[in-house]
Protein backbone atom coordinates (compact mmCIF):
# COMPACT_ATOMS: atom_id res chain seq x y z
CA UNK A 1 31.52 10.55 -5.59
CA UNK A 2 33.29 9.17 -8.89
CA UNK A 3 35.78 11.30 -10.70
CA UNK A 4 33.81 11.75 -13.66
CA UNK A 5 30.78 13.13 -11.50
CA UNK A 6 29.24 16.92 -11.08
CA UNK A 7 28.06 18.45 -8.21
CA UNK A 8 25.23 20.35 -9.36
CA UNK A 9 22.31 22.41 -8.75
CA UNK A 10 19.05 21.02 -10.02
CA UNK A 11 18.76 24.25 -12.07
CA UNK A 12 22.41 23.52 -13.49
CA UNK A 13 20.75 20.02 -14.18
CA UNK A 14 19.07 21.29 -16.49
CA UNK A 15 15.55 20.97 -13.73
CA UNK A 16 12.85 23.19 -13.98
CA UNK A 17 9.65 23.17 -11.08
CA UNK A 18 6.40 23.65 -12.42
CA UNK A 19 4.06 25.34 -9.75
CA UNK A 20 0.33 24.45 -9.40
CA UNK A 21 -2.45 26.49 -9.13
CA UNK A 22 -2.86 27.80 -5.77
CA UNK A 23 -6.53 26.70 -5.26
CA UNK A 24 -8.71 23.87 -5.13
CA UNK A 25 -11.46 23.25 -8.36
CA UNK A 26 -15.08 22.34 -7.40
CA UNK A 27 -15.99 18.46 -7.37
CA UNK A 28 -17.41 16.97 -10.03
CA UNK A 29 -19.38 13.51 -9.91
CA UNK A 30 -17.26 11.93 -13.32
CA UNK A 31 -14.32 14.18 -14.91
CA UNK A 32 -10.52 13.85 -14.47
CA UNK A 33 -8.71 13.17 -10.85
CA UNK A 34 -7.23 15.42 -9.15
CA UNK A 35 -3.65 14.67 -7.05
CA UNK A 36 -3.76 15.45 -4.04
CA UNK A 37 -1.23 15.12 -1.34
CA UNK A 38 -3.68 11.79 0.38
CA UNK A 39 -2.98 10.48 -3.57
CA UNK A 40 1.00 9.84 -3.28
CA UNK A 41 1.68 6.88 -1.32
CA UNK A 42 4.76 4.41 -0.98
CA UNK A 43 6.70 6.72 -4.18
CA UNK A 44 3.44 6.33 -6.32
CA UNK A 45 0.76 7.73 -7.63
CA UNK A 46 -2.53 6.08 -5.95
CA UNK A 47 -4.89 6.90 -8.29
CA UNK A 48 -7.52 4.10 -6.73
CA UNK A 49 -7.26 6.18 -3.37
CA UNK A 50 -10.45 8.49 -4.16
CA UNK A 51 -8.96 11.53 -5.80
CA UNK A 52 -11.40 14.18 -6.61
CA UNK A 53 -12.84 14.46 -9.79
CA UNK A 54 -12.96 18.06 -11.72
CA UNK A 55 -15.01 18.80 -14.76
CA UNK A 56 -13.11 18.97 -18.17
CA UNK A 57 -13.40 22.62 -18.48
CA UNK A 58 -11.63 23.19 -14.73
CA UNK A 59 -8.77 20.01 -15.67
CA UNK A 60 -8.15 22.40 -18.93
CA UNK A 61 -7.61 25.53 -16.50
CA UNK A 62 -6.01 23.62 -13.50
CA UNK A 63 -3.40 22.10 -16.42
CA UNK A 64 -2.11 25.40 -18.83
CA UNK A 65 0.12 25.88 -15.88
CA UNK A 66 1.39 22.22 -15.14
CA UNK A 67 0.37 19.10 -17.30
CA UNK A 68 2.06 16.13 -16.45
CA UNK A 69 4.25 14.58 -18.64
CA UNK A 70 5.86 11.06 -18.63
CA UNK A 71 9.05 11.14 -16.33
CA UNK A 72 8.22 14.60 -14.33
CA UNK A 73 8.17 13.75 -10.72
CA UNK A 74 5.94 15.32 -8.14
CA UNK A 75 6.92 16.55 -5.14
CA UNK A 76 4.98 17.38 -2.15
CA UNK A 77 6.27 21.14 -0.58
CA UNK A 78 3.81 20.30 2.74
CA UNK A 79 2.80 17.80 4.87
CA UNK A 80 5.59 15.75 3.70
CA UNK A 81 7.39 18.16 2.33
CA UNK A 82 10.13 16.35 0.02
CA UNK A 83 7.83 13.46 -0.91
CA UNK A 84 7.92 12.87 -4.35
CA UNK A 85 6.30 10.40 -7.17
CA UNK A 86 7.21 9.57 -10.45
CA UNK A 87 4.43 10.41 -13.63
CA UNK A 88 4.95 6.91 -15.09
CA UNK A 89 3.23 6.91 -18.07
CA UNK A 90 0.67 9.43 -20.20
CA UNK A 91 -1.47 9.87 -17.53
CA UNK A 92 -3.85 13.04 -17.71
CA UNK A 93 -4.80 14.51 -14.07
CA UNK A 94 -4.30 17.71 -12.49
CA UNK A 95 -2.37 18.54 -9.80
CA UNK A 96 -3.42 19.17 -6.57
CA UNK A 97 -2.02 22.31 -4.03
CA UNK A 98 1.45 22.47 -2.18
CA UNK A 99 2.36 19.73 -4.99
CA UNK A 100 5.23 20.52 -7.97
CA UNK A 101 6.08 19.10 -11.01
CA UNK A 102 10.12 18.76 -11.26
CA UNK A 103 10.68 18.40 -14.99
CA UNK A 104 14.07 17.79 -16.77
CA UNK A 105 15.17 19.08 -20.09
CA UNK A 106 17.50 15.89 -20.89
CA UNK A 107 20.35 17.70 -21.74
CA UNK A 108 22.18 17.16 -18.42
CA UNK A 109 19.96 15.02 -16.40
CA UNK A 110 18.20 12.06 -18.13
CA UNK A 111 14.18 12.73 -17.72
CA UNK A 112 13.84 8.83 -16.55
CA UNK A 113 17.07 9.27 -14.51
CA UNK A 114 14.94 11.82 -12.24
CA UNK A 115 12.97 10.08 -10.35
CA UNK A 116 16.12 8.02 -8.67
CA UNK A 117 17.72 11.66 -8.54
CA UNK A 118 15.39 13.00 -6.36
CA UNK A 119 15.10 10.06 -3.77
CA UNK A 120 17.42 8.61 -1.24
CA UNK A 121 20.05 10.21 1.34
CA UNK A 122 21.66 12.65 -0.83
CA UNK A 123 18.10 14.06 -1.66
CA UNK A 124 16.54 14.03 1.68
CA UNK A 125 20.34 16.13 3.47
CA UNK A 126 18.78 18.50 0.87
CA UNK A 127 15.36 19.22 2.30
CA UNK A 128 16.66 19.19 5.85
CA UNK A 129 19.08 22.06 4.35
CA UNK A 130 16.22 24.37 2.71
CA UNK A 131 13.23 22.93 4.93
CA UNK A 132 11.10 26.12 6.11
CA UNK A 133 10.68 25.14 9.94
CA UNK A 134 9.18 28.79 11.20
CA UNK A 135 5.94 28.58 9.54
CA UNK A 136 2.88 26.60 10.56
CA UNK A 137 3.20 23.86 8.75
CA UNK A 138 6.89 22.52 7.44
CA UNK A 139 7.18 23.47 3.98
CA UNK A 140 9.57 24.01 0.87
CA UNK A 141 9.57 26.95 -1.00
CA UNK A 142 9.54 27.42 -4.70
CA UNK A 143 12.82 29.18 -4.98
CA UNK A 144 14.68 26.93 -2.87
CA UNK A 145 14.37 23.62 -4.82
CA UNK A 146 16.16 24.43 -7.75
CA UNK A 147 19.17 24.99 -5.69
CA UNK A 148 19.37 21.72 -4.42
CA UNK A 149 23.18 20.49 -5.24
CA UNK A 150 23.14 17.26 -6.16
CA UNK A 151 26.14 15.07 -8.10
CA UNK A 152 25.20 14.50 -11.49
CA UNK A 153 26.91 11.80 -13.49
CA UNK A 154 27.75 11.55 -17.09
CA UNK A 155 24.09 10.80 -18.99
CA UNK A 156 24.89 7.04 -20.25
CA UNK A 157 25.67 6.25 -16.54
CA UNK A 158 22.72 7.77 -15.57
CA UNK A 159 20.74 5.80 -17.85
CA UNK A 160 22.15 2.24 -16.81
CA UNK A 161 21.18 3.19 -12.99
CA UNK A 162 17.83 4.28 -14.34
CA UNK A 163 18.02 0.92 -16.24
CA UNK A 164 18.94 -1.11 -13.16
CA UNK A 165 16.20 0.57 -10.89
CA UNK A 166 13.74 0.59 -13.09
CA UNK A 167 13.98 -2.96 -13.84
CA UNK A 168 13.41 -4.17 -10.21
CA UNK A 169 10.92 -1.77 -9.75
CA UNK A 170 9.35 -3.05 -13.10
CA UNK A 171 9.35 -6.54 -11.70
CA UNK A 172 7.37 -5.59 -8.25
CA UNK A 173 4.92 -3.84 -10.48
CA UNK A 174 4.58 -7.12 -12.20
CA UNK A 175 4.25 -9.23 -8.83
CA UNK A 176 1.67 -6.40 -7.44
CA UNK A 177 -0.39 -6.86 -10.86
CA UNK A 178 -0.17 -10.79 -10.53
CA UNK A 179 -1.15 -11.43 -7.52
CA UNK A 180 -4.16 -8.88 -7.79
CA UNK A 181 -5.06 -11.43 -10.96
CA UNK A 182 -4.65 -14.21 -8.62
CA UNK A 183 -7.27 -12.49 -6.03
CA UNK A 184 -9.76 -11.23 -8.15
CA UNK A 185 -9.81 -15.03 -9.78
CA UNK A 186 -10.21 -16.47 -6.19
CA UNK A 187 -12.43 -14.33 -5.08
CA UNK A 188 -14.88 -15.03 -8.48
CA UNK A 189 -14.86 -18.67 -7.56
CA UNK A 190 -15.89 -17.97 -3.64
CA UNK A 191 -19.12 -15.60 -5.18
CA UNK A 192 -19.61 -18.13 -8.34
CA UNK A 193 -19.70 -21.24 -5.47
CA UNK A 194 -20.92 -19.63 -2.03
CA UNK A 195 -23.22 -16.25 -3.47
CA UNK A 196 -24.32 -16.62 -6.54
CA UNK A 197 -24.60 -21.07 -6.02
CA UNK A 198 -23.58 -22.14 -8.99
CA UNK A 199 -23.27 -25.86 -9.51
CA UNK A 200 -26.44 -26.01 -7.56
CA UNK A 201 -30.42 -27.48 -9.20
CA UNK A 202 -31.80 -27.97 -5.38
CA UNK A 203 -32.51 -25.03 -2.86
CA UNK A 204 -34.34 -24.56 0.19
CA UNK A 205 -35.82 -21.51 2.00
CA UNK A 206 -34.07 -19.97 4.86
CA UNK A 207 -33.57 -16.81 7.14
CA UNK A 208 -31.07 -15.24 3.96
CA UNK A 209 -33.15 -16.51 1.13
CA UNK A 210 -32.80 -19.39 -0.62
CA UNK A 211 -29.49 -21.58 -0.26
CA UNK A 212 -28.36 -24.80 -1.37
CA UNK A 213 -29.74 -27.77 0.21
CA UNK A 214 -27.80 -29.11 2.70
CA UNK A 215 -26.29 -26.19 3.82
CA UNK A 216 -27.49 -23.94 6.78
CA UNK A 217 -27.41 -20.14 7.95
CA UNK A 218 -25.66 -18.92 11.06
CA UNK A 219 -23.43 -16.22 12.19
CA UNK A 220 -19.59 -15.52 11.60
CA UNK A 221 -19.55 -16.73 15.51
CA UNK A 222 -20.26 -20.42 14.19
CA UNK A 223 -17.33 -20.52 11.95
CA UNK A 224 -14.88 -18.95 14.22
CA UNK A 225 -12.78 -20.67 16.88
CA UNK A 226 -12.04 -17.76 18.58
CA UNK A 227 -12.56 -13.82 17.76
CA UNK A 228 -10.27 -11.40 19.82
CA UNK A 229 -8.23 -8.65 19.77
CA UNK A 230 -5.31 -7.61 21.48
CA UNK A 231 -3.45 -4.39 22.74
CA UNK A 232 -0.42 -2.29 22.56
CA UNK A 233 2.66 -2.65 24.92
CA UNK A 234 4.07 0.87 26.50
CA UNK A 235 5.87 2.82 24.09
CA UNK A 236 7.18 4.65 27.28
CA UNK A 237 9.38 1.18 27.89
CA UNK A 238 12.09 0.81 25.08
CA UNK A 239 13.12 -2.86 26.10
CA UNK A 240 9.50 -3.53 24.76
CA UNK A 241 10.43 -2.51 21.21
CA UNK A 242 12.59 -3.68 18.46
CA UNK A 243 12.14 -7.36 19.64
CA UNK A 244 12.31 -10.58 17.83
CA UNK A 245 8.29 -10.91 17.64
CA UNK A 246 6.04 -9.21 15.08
CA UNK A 247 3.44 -7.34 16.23
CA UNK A 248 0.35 -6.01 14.14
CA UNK A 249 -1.27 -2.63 13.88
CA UNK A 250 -4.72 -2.14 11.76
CA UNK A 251 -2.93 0.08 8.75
CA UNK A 252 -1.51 -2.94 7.98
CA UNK A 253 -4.45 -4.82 6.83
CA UNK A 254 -4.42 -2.70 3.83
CA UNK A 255 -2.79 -5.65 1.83
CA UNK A 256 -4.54 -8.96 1.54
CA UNK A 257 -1.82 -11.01 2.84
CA UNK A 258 0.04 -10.17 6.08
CA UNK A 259 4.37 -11.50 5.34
CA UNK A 260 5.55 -9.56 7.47
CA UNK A 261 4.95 -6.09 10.10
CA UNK A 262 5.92 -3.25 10.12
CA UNK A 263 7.28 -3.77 13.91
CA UNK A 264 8.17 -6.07 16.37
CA UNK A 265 8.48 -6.66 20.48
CA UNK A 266 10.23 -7.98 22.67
CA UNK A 267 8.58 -11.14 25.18
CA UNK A 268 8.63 -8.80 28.42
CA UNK A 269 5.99 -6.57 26.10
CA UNK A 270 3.88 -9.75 25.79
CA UNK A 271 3.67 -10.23 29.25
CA UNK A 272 3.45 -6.78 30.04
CA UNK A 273 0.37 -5.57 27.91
CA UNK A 274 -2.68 -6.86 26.46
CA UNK A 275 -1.41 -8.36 22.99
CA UNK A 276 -2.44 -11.28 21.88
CA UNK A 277 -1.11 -14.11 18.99
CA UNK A 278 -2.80 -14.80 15.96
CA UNK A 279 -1.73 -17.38 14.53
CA UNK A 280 -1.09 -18.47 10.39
CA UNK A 281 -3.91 -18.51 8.73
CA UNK A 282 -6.24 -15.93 10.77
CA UNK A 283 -8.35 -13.48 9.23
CA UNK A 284 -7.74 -10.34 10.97
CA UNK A 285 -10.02 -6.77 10.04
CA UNK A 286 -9.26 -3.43 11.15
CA UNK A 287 -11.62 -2.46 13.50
CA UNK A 288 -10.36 1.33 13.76
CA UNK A 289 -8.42 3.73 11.76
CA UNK A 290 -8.09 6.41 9.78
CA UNK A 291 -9.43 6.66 6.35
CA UNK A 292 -10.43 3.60 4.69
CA UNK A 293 -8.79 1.70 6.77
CA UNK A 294 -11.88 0.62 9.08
CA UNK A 295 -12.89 -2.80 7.77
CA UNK A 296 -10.06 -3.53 5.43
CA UNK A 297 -9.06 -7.48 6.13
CA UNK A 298 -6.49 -9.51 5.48
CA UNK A 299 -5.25 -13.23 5.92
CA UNK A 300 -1.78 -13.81 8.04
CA UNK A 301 1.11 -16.16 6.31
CA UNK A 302 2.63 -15.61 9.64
CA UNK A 303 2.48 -15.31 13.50
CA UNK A 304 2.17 -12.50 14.88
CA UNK A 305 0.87 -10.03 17.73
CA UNK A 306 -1.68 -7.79 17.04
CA UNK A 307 -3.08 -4.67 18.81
CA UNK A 308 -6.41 -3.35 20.05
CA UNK A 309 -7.30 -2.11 16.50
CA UNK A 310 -6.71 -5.43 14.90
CA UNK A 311 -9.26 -8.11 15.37
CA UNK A 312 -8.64 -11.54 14.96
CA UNK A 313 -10.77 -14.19 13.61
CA UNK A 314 -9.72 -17.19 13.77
CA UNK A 315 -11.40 -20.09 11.89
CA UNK A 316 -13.37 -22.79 13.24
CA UNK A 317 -14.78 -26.50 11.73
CA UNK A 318 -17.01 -25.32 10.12
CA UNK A 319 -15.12 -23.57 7.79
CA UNK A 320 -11.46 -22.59 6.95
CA UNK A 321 -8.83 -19.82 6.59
CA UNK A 322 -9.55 -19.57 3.07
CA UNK A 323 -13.51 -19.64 3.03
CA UNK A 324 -13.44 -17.51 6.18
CA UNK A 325 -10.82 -14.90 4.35
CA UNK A 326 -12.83 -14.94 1.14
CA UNK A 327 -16.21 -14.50 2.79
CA UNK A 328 -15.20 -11.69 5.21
CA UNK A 329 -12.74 -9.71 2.70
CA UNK A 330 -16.24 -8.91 0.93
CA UNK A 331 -18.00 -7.64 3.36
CA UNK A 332 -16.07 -4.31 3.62
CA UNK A 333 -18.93 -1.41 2.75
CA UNK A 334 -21.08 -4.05 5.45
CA UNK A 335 -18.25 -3.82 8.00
CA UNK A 336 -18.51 -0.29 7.51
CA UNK A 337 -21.94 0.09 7.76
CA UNK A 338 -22.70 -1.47 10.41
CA UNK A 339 -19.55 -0.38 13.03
CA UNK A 340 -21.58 3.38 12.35
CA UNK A 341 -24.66 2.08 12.69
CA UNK A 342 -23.98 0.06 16.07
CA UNK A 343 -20.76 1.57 17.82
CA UNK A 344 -20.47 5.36 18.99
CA UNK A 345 -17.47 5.75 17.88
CA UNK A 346 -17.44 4.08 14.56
CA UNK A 347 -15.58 0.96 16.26
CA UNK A 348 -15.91 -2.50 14.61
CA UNK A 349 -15.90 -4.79 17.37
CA UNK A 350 -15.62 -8.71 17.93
CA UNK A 351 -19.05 -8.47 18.90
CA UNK A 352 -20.62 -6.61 15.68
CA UNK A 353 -18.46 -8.88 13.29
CA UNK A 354 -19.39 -12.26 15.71
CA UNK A 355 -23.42 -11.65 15.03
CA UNK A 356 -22.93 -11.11 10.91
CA UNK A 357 -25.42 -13.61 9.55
CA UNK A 358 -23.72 -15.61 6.70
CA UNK A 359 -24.89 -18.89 4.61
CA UNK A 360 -22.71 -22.04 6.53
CA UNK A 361 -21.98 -24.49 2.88
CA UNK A 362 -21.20 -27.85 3.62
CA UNK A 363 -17.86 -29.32 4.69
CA UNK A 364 -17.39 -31.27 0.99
CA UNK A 365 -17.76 -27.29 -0.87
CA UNK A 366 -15.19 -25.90 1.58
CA UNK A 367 -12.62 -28.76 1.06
CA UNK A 368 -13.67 -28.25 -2.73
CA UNK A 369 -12.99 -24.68 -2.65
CA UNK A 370 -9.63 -24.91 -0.23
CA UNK A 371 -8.14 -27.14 -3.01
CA UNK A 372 -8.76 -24.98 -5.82
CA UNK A 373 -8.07 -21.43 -4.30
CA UNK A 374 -5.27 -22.85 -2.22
CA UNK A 375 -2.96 -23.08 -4.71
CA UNK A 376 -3.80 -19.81 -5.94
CA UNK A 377 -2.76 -18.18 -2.26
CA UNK A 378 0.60 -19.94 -1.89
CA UNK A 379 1.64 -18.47 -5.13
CA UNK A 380 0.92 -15.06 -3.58
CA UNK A 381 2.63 -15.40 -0.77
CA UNK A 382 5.74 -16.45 -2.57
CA UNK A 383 5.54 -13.71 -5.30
CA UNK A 384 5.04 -10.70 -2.41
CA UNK A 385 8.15 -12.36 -0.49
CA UNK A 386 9.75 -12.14 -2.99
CA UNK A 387 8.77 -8.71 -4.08
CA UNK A 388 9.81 -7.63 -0.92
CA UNK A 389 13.43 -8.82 -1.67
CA UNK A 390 13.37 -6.98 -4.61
CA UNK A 391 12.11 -3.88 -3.02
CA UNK A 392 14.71 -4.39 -0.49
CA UNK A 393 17.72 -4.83 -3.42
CA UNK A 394 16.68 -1.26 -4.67
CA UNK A 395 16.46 0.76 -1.98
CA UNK A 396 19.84 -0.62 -0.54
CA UNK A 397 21.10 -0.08 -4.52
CA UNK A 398 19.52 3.33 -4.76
CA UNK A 399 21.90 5.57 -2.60
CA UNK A 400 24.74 4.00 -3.53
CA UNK A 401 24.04 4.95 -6.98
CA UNK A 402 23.14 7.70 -6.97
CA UNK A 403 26.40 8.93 -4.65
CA UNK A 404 28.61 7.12 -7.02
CA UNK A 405 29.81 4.55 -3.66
CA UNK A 406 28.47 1.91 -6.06
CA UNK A 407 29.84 1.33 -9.92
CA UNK A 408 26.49 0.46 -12.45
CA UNK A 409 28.74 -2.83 -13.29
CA UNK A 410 29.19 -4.08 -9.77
CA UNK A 411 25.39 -3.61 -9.49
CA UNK A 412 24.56 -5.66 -12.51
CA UNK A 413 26.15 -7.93 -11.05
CA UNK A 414 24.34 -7.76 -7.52
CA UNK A 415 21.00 -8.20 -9.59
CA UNK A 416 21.74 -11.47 -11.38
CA UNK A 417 22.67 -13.18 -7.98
CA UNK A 418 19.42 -12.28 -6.58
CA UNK A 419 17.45 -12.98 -9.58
């Protein structure tokens, strides 16, 4: 820890918590959300992952308490207790149970200099200090946290780390935001071209309606090479793990493209399991999970393994990874439908998705469409690459930071070499 540095308490930092109210408001069907602990994901806020929505008179009673405020940071006291998520901006919601509002005054601790406070190492040797491991559930307690001792540097030094941070973390929010651009364009050209037909003055009639002429109907079966999915090596057997290949699990469809996974085997787990390789350029859908995750699909920019969960699709002559990708990413509420429909246990199998009827265009659309949208992909894959450089920059900046082990200068410095 630099000279210059205090070791603190949060309350000596000048950081009040802000308790919620201690029950749950009816659901309304349009109002404001309410934050829930399912609602902070990754450090954020999700506020597109179904939060419930209370009437105006309830957000006015569930808020006289604890309103959020720009730069207050939530923190989740169960479940995950020590989770916490930064209020980024004016945002008006309510906040759910077990969660707190950590607010600074700005007098010793810089209210945008919080956020990186309360994250890392340093933060995390705190909960494990006041964690309450006799009750049912692990959980914080409202006293506790404002005795977390933290070091504290001087305010302008906590402002250039908030400064650094917040800069790469301002530039993945700008990739994330692009490349959502970049797929909602893409996918408006596959429904202006292969739904809605535009470009089109002759039809015919077939089994799905009327469709271009020229083109025919089949099922997803006729476009794929192969569908399959694979399985999961023994987690009893630790030489299977932490291996050189990537291997796939269905939470990880949750993002359109597929860089990288989340882990990796070793060759003795291929040949000792069920997994199987999907290659570049697969379409591969969650057939299980929980939440929202049933269904969700995404498009590989790599090799990799995949597990029973995961199945693969991958595209045949008669279309491509792109039109495949963009006609099955749709079809989520259908792949949901249908796996509870057809499969006791809610299951989306290679057989359900093989017999989806689907309009087959002709070879000279798909080439059409590949060149257009094609571009469009590459430039996502190189923006989330690189956001996951950045990402990886600021969390190996963060706790040196914040402990002082790194000087603001020598981190400048760090940052214009990758950027």
């Amino acid at each position: 820890m630099a000279d210059s540095w205090k070791l603190l308490s949060l309350k000596e930092a000048g950081v009040s918590l802000i308790d919620c109210v201690h029950k749950t408001p009816p659901a309304a069907t349009d109002g404001y959300p309410y934050i829930a602990i399912p609602q902070m994901k990754g450090g954020w806020l999700d506020f597109d992952a179904d939060p419930r929505l209370i009437s105006e008179p309830d957000f006015v009673n569930w808020t006289q308490k604890a309103k959020p405020q720009e730069h207050d940071v939530v923190l989740s006291r169960r479940c995950n207790p020590g989770v916490t998520a930064p209020v980024k901006e004016r945002t008006n919601f309510a906040l759910g149970q077990n969660l707190v509002l950590l607010r600074s005054t700005g007098e010793v601790t810089a209210p945008e200099y919080l956020r990186w406070l309360v994250s890392g190492p340093l933060w995390w040797d705190q909960i494990s200090t006041f964690i309450n491991v006799g009750a049912v559930f692990e959980s914080l307690r409202c006293a506790d946290v404002p005795k977390f001792t933290l070091p504290i540097p001087p305010l302008p030094e906590q402002r250039r780390i908030a400064e650094i941070l917040g800069a790469l973390d301002d530039k993945i929010e700008l990739n994330r935001k692009m490349n959502q651009t970049l797929e909602e364009m893409a996918q408006a050209i596959f429904k202006s071209w292969f739904i809605d037909f535009d470009g089109h003055t002759e039809f015919v009639d077939s089994d799905l309606g009327r469709i271009p002429k020229g083109w025919s109907t089949g099922t997803v079966q006729d476009l794929c090479n192969r569908i399959f999915s694979g399985g999961t090596p023994s987690t009893k057997m630790s030489e299977y793990w932490d291996g050189p290949l990537p291997w796939l699990t269905s939470g990880e469809t949750r993002n359109p493209l597929v860089i990288q996974t989340e882990k990796r085997i070793s060759q003795a787990a291929v040949e000792n399991s069920t997994t199987r390789l999907a290659g570049e350029g697969t379409t591969v859908i969650a057939g299980a999970g929980q939440g929202k995750t049933r269904g969700q699909t995404s498009l590989l920019a790599l090799d990799t393994y995949i597990n029973q969960s995961v199945v693969a699709l991958e595209p045949g002559s008669r279309s491509s990874s792109l039109h495949l990708f963009f006609n099955l990413e749709r079809r989520y509420e259908q792949f949901r439908a249908i796996s509870d429909a057809h499969s006791s246990r809610g299951s989306l199998t290679t057989k359900l998705l093989a017999g989806i009827q689907t309009v087959i265009p002709t070879q000279t659309w798909i080439r059409r469409f590949d060149q257009v949208v094609g571009p469009m992909v590459k430039r996502m894959i190189s923006t989330q690459r690189e956001t996951l450089v950045l990402a990886g920059l600021r969390d190996t900046l963060l706790p040196k930071l914040i402990s002082g082990e790194l000087r603001v200068r020598d981190a400048e410095k760090t940052v214009e070499e990758v950027a």
